[in-house]
N, C-alpha and C. Protein backbone atom coordinates (compact mmCIF):
# COMPACT_ATOMS: atom_id res chain seq x y z
N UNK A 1 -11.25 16.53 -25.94
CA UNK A 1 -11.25 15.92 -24.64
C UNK A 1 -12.68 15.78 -24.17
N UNK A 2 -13.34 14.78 -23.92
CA UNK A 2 -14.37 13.97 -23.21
C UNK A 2 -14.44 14.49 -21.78
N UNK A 3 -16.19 15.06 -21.70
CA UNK A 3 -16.12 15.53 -20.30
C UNK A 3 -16.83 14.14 -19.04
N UNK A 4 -16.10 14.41 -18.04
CA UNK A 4 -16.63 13.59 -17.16
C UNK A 4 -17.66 13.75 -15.99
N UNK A 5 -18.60 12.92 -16.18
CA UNK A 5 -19.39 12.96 -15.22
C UNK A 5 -19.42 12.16 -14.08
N UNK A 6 -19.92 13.07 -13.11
CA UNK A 6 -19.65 11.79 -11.96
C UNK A 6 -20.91 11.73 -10.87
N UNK A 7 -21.77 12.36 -11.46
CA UNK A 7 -22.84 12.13 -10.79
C UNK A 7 -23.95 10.57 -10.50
N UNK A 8 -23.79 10.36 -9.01
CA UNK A 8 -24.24 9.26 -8.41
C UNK A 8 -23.27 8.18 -8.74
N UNK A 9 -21.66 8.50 -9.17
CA UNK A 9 -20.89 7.63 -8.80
C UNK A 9 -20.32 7.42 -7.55
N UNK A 10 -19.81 6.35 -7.20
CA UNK A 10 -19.41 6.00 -5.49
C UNK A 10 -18.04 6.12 -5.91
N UNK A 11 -17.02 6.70 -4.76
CA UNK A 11 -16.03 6.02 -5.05
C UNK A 11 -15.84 5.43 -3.29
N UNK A 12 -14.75 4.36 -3.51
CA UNK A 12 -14.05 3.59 -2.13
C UNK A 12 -13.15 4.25 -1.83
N UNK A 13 -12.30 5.48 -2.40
CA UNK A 13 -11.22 5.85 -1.52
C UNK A 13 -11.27 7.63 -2.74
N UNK A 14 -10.75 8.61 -1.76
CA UNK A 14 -10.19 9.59 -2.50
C UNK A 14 -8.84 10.02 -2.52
N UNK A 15 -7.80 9.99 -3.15
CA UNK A 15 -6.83 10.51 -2.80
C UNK A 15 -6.86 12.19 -3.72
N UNK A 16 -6.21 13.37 -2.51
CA UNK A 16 -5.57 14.48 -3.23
C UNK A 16 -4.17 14.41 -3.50
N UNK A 17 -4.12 14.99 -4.72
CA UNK A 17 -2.72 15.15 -5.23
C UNK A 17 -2.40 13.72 -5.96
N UNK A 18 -1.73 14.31 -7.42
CA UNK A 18 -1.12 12.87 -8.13
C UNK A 18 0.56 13.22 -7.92
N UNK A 19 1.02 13.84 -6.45
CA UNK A 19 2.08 13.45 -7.08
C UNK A 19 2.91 12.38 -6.95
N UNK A 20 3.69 11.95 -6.15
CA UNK A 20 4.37 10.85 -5.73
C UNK A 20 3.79 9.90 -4.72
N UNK A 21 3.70 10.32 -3.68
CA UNK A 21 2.63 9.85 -2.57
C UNK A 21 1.06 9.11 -3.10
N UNK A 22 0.49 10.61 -3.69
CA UNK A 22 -1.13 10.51 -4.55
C UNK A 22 -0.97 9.70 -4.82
N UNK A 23 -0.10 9.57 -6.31
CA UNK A 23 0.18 8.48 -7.40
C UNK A 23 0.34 6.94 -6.75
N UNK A 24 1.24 6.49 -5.88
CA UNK A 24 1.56 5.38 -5.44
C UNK A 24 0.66 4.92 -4.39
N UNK A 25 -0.41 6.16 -3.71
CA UNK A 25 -1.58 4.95 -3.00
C UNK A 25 -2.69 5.02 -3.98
N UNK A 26 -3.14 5.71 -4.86
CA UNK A 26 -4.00 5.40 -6.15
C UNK A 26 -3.62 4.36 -6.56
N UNK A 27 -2.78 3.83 -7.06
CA UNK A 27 -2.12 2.82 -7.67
C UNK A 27 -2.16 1.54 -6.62
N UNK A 28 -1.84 1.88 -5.20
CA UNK A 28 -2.06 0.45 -4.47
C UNK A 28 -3.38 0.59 -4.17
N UNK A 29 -4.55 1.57 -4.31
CA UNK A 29 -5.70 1.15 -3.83
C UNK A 29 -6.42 0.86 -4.93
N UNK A 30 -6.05 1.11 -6.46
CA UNK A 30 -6.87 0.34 -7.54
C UNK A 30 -6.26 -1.45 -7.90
N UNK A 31 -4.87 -1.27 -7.10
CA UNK A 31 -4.67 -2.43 -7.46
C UNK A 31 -5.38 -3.52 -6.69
N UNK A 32 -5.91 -3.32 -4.90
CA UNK A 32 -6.53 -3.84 -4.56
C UNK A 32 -7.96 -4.21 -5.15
N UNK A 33 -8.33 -3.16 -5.94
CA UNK A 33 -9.85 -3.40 -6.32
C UNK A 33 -10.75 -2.52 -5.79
N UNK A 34 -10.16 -1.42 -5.19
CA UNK A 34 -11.07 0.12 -4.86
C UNK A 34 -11.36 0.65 -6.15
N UNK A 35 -12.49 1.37 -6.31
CA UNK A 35 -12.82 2.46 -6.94
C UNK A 35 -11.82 3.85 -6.67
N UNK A 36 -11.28 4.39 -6.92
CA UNK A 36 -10.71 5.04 -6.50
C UNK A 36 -10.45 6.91 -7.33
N UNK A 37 -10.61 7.71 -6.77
CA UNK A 37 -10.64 9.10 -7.33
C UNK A 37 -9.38 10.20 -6.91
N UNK A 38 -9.10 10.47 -7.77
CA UNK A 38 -7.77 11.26 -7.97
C UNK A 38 -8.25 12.86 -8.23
N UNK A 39 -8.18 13.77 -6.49
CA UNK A 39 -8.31 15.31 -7.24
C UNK A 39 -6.89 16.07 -7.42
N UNK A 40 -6.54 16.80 -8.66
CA UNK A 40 -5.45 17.36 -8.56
C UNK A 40 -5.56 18.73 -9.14
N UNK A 41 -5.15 19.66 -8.48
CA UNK A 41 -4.94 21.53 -8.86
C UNK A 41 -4.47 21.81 -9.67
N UNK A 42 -3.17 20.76 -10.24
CA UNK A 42 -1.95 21.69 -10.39
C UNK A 42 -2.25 21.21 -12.15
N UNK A 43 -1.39 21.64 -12.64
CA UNK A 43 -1.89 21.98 -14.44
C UNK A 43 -1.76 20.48 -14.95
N UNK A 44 -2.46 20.41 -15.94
CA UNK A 44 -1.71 18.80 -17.02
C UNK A 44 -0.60 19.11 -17.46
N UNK A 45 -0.27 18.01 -17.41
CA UNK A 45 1.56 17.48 -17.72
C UNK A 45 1.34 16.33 -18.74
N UNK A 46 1.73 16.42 -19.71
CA UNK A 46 2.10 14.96 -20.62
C UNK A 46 3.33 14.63 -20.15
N UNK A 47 2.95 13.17 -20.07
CA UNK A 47 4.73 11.96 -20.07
C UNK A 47 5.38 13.01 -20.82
N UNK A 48 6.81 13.05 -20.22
CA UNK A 48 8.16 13.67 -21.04
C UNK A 48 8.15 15.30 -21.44
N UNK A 49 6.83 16.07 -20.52
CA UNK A 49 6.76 17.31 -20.96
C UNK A 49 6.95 18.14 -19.28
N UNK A 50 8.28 18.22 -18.66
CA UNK A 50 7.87 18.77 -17.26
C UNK A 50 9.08 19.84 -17.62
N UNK A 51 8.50 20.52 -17.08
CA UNK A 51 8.61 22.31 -17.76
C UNK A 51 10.04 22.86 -16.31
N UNK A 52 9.77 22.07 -15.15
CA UNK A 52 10.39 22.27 -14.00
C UNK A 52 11.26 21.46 -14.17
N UNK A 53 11.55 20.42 -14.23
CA UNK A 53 12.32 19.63 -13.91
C UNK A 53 13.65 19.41 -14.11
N UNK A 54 14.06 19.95 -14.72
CA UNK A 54 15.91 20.54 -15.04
C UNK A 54 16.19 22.04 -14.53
N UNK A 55 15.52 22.76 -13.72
CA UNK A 55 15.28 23.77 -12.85
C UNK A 55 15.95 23.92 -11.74
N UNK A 56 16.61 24.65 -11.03
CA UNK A 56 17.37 24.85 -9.90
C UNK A 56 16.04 25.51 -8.86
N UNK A 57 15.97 24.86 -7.87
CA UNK A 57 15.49 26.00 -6.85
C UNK A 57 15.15 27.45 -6.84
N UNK A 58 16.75 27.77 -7.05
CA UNK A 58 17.07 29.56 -7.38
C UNK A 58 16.31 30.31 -8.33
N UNK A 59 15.96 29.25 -9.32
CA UNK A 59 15.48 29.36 -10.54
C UNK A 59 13.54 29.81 -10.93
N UNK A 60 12.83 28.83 -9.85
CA UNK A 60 11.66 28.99 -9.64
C UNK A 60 11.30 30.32 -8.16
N UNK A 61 10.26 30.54 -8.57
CA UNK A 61 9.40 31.69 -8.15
C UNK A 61 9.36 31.19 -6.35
N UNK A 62 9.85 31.49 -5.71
CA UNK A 62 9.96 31.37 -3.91
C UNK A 62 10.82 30.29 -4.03
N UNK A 63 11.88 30.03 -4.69
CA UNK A 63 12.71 28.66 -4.69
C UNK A 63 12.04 27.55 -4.59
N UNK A 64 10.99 27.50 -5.22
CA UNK A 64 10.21 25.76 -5.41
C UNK A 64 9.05 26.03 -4.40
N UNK A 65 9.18 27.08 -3.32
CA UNK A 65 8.38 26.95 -1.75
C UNK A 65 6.81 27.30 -2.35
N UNK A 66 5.57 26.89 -1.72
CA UNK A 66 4.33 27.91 -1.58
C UNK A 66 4.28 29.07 -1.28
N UNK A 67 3.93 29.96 -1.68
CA UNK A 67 4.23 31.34 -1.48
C UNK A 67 3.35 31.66 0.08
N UNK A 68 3.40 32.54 0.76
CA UNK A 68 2.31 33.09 1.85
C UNK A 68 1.54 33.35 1.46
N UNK A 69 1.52 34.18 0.53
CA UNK A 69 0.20 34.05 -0.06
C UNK A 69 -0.81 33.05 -0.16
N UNK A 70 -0.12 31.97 -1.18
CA UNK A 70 -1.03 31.01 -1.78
C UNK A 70 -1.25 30.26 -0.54
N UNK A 71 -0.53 30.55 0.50
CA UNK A 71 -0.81 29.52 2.17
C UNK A 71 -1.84 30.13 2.60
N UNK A 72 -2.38 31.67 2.62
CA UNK A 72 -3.52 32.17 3.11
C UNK A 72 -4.33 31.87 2.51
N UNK A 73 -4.09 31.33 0.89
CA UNK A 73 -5.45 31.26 0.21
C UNK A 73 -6.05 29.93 0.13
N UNK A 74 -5.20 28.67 0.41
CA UNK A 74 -5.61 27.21 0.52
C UNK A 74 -5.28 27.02 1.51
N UNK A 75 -6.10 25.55 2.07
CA UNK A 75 -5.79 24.91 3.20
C UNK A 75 -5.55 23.82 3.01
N UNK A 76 -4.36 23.40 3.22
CA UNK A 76 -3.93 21.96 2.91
C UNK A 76 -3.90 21.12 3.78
N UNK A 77 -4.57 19.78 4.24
CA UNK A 77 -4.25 18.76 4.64
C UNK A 77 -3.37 17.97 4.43
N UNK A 78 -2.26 17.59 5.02
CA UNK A 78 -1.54 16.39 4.62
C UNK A 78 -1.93 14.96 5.44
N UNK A 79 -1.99 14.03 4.73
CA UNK A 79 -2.51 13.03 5.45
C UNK A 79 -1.19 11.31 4.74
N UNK A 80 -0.92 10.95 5.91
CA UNK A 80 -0.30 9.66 5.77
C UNK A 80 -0.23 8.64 4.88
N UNK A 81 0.01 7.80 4.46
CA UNK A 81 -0.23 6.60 3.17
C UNK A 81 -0.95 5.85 4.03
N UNK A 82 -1.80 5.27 3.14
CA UNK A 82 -2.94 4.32 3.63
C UNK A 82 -2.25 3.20 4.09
């Protein structure tokens, strides 16, 4: 894997998070013709490899929720679709 640099690149828009939301204004703001930058936390996933996704609620660690913990330890913004 190829490391990336990004020094003295511009970008026109940042979105956090690829997930559904992320993904679909990344996607409408490169389709316009933004530069556009994608930060995401959460682990790599290959197409057809999601480890959760046939999972019950009951099943995952706080039923799917952020733990209190991990709420004291990040601060999340949520912000609207462009």
């Amino acid at each position: 894997m190829g490391s990336i640099t990004m020094n003295n690149n511009k970008f026109d828009a940042i979105v956090i998070g690829s997930g559904i939301r992320g993904g679909y204004a990344a996607m409408e703001l490169c389709t316009k013709g933004y530069k556009t930058l994608i930060l995401e936390r959460g682990a790599m996933v290959q197409h057809g490899d999601y480890p959760k996704a046939h999972l019950d609620k009951w099943d995952m660690p706080n039923q799917g929720k952020v733990s209190r913990e991990e709420i004291s330890t990040h601060k999340q913004i949520q912000a609207g679709m462009l």
